[in-house]
C-alpha atoms as a PDB file:
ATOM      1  CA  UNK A   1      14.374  -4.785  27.666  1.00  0.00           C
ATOM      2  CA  UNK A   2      14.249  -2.488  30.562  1.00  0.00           C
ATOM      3  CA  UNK A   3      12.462  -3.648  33.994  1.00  0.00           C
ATOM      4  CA  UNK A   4       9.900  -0.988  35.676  1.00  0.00           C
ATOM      5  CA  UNK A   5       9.240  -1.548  39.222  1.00  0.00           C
ATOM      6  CA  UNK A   6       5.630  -2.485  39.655  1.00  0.00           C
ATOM      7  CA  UNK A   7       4.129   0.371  41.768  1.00  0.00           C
ATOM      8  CA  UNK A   8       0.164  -0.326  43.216  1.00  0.00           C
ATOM      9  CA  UNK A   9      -2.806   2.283  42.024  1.00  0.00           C
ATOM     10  CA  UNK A  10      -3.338   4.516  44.328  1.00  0.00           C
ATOM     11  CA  UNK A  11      -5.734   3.125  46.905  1.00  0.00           C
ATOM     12  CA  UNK A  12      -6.812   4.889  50.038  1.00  0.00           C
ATOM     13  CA  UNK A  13      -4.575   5.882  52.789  1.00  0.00           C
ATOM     14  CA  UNK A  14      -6.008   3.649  55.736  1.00  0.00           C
ATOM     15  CA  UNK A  15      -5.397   0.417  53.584  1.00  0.00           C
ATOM     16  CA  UNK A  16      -1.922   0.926  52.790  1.00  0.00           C
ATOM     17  CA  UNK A  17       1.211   0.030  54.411  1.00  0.00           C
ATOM     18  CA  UNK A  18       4.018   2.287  55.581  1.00  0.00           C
ATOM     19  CA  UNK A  19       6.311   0.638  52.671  1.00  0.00           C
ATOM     20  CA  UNK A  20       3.579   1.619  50.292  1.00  0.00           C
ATOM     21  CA  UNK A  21       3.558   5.212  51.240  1.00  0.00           C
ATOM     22  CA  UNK A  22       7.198   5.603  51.685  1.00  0.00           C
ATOM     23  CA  UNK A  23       7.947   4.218  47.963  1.00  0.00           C
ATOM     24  CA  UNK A  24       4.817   6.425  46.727  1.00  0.00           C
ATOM     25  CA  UNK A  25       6.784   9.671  48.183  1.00  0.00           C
ATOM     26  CA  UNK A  26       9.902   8.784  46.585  1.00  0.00           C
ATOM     27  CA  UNK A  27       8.341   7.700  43.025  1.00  0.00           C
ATOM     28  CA  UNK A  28       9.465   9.729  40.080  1.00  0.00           C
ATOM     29  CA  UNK A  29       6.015   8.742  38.783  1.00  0.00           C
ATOM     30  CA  UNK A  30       4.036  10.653  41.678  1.00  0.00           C
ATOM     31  CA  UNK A  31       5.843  13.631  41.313  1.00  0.00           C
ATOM     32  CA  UNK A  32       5.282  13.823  36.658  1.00  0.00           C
ATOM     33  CA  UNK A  33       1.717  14.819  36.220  1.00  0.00           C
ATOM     34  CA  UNK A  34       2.419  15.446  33.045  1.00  0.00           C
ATOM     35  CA  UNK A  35       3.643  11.973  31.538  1.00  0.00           C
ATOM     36  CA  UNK A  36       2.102   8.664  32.226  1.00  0.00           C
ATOM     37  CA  UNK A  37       3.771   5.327  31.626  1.00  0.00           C
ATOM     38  CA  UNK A  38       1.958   2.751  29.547  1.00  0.00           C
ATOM     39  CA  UNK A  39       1.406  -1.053  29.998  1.00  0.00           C
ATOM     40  CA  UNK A  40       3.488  -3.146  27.766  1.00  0.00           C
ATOM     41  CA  UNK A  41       3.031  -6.891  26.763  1.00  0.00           C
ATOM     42  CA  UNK A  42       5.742  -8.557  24.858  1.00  0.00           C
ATOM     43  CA  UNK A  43       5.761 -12.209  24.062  1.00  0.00           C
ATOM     44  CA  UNK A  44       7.672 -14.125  21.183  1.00  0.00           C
ATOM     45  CA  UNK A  45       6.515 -17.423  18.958  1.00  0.00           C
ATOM     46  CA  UNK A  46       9.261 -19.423  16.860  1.00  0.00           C
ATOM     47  CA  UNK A  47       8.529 -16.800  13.665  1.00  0.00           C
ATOM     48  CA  UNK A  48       8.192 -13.372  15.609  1.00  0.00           C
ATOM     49  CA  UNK A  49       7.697 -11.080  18.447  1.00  0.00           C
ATOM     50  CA  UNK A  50       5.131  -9.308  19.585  1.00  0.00           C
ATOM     51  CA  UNK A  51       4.995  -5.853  21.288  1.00  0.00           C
ATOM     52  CA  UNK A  52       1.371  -4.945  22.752  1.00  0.00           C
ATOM     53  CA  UNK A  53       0.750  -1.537  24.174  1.00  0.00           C
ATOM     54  CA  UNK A  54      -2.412  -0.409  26.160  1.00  0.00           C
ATOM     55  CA  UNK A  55      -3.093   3.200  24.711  1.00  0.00           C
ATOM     56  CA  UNK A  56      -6.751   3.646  25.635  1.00  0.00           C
ATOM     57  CA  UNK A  57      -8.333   7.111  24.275  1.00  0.00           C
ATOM     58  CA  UNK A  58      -5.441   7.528  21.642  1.00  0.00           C
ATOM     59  CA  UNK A  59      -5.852   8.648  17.849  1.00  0.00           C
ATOM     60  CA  UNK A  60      -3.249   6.833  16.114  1.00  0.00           C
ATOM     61  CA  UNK A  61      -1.950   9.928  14.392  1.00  0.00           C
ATOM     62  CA  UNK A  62      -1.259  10.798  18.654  1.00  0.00           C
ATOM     63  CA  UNK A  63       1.606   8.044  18.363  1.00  0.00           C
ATOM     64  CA  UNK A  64       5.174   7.475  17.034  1.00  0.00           C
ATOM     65  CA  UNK A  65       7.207   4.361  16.457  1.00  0.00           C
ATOM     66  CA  UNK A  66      11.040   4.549  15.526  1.00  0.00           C
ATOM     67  CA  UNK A  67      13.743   1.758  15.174  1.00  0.00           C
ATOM     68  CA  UNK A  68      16.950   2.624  15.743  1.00  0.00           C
ATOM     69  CA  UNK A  69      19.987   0.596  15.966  1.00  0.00           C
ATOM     70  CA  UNK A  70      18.105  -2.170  17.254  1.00  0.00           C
ATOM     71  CA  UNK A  71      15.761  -0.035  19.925  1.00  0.00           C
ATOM     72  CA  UNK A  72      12.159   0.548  19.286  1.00  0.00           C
ATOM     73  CA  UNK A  73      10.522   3.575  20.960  1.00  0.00           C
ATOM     74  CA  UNK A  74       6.925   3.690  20.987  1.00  0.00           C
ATOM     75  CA  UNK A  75       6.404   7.515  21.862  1.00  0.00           C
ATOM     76  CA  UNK A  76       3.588   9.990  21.676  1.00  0.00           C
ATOM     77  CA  UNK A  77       0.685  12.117  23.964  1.00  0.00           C
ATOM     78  CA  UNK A  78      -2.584  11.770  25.644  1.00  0.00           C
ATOM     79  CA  UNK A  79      -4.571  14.960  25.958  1.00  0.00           C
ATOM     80  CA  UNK A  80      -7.101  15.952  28.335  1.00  0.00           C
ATOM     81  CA  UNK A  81     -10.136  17.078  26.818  1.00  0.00           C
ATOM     82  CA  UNK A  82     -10.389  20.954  26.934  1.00  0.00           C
ATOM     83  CA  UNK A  83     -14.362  21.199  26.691  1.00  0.00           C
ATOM     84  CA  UNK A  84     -15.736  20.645  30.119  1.00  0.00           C
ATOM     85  CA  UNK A  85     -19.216  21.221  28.883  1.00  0.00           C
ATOM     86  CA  UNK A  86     -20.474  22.498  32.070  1.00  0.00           C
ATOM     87  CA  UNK A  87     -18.953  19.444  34.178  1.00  0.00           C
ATOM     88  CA  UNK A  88     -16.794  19.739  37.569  1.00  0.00           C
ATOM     89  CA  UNK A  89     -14.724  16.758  38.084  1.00  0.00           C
ATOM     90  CA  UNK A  90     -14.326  15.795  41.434  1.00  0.00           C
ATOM     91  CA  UNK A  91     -12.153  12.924  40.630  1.00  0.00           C
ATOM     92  CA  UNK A  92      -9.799  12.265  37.445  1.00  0.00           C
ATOM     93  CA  UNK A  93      -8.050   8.927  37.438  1.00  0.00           C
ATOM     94  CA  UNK A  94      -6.993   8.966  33.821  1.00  0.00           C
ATOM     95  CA  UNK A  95      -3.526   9.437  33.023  1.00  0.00           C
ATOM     96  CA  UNK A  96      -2.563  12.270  30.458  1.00  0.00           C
ATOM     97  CA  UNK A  97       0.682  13.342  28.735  1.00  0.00           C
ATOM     98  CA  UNK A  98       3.365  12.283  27.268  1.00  0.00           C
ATOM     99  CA  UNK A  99       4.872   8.713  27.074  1.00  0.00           C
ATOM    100  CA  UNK A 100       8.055   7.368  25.895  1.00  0.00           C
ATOM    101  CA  UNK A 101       8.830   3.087  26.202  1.00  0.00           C
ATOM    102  CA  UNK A 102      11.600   1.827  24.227  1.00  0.00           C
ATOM    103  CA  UNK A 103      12.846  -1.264  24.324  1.00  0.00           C
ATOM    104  CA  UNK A 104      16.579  -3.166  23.087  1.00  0.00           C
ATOM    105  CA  UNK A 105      15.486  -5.803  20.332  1.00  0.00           C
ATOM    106  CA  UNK A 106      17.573  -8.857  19.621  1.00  0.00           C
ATOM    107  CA  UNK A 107      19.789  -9.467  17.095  1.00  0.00           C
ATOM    108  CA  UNK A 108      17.249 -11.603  15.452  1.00  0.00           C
ATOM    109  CA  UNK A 109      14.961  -9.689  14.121  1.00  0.00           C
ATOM    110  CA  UNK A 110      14.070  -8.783  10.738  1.00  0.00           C
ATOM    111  CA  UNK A 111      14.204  -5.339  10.539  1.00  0.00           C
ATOM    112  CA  UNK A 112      12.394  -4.766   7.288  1.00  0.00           C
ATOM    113  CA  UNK A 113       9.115  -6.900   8.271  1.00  0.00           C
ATOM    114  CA  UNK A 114       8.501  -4.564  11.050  1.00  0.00           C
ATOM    115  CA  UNK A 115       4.167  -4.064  11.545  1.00  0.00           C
ATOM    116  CA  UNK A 116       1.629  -1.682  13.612  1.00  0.00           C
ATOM    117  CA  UNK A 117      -1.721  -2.028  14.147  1.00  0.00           C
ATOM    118  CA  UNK A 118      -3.670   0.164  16.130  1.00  0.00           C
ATOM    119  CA  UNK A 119      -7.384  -0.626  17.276  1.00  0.00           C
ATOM    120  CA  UNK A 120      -9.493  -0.660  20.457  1.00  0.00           C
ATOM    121  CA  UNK A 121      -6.953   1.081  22.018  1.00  0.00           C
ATOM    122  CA  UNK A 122      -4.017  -1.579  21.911  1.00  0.00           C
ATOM    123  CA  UNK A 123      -1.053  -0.913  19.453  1.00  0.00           C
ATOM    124  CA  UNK A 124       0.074  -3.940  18.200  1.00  0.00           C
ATOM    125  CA  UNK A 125       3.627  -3.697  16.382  1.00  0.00           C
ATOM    126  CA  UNK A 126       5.034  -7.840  15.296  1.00  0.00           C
ATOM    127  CA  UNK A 127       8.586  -8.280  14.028  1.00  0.00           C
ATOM    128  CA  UNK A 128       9.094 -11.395  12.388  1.00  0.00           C
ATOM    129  CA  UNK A 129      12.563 -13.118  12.956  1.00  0.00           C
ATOM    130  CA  UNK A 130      15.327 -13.471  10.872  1.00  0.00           C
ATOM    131  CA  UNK A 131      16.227 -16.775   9.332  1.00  0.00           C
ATOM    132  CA  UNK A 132      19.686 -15.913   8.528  1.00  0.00           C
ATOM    133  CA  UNK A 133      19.850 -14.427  12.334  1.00  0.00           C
ATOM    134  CA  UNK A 134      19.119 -17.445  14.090  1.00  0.00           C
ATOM    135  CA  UNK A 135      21.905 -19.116  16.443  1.00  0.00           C
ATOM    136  CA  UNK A 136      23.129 -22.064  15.003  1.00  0.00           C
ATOM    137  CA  UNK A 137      25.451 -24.425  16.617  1.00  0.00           C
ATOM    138  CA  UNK A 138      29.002 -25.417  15.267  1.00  0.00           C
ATOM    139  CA  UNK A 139      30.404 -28.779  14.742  1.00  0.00           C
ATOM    140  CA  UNK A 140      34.005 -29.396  16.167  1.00  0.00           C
ATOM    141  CA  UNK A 141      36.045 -31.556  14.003  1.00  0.00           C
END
């Protein structure tokens, strides 16, 4: 599992520091209009683990999901609406494009039980853990 650095939303200039502004410049992030990077929960119980994207405005059919050699990428595109129907934006703070997150799985994981939802804008994927995986502890003799 890969660590992002946490960058703040863009707020208005007078209310940021000069660390703030000096990190924006130099963000990757800033500079790729065309990609966005969404929010990822991941949490584990004793039977599986759970992977939780935030994908708001998505059609499932918009998003991908491979597992390979024990990474899952959750991959796939946001579009902008084309139709303005008349409107001028004067502000967009959506994020559109495309999106790639993968992330190393343990070695405990049952490959085959792998699950996706999709609904309200949250995918939900839940890999259930392998009983045959699961660290056991040897007796000396």
């Amino acid at each position: 599992m890969a660590l992002i650095k946490y960058s703040r939303p863009n707020t208005d200039l007078f209310s940021k520091t000069f660390n703030d502004i000096v990190d924006e410049f130099f963000s990757e992030q800033n500079y790729r209009r065309d990609s966005f990077i969404p929010s990822v929960d991941i949490s584990e119980d004793e039977k599986q683990f759970t992977i939780s994207a935030a994908l708001p405005g998505m059609k499932k059919d918009d998003i991908t999901i491979d597992l390979e050699n024990g990474r899952l990428t959750i991959s796939g595109e946001r579009k902008m609406e084309a139709e303005d129907n008349g409107r001028n934006y004067h502000r967009v703070e959506s994020q559109f494009g495309s999106f790639s997150r993968s992330f190393y799985l343990p070695d405990t994981i049952d490959e085959d039980t792998v699950k996706a939802s999709y609904e309200d804008g949250v995918l939900n994927i839940t890999i259930e853990k392998s009983k045959q995986k699961v660290k056991k502890q040897i007796e000396i003799k």
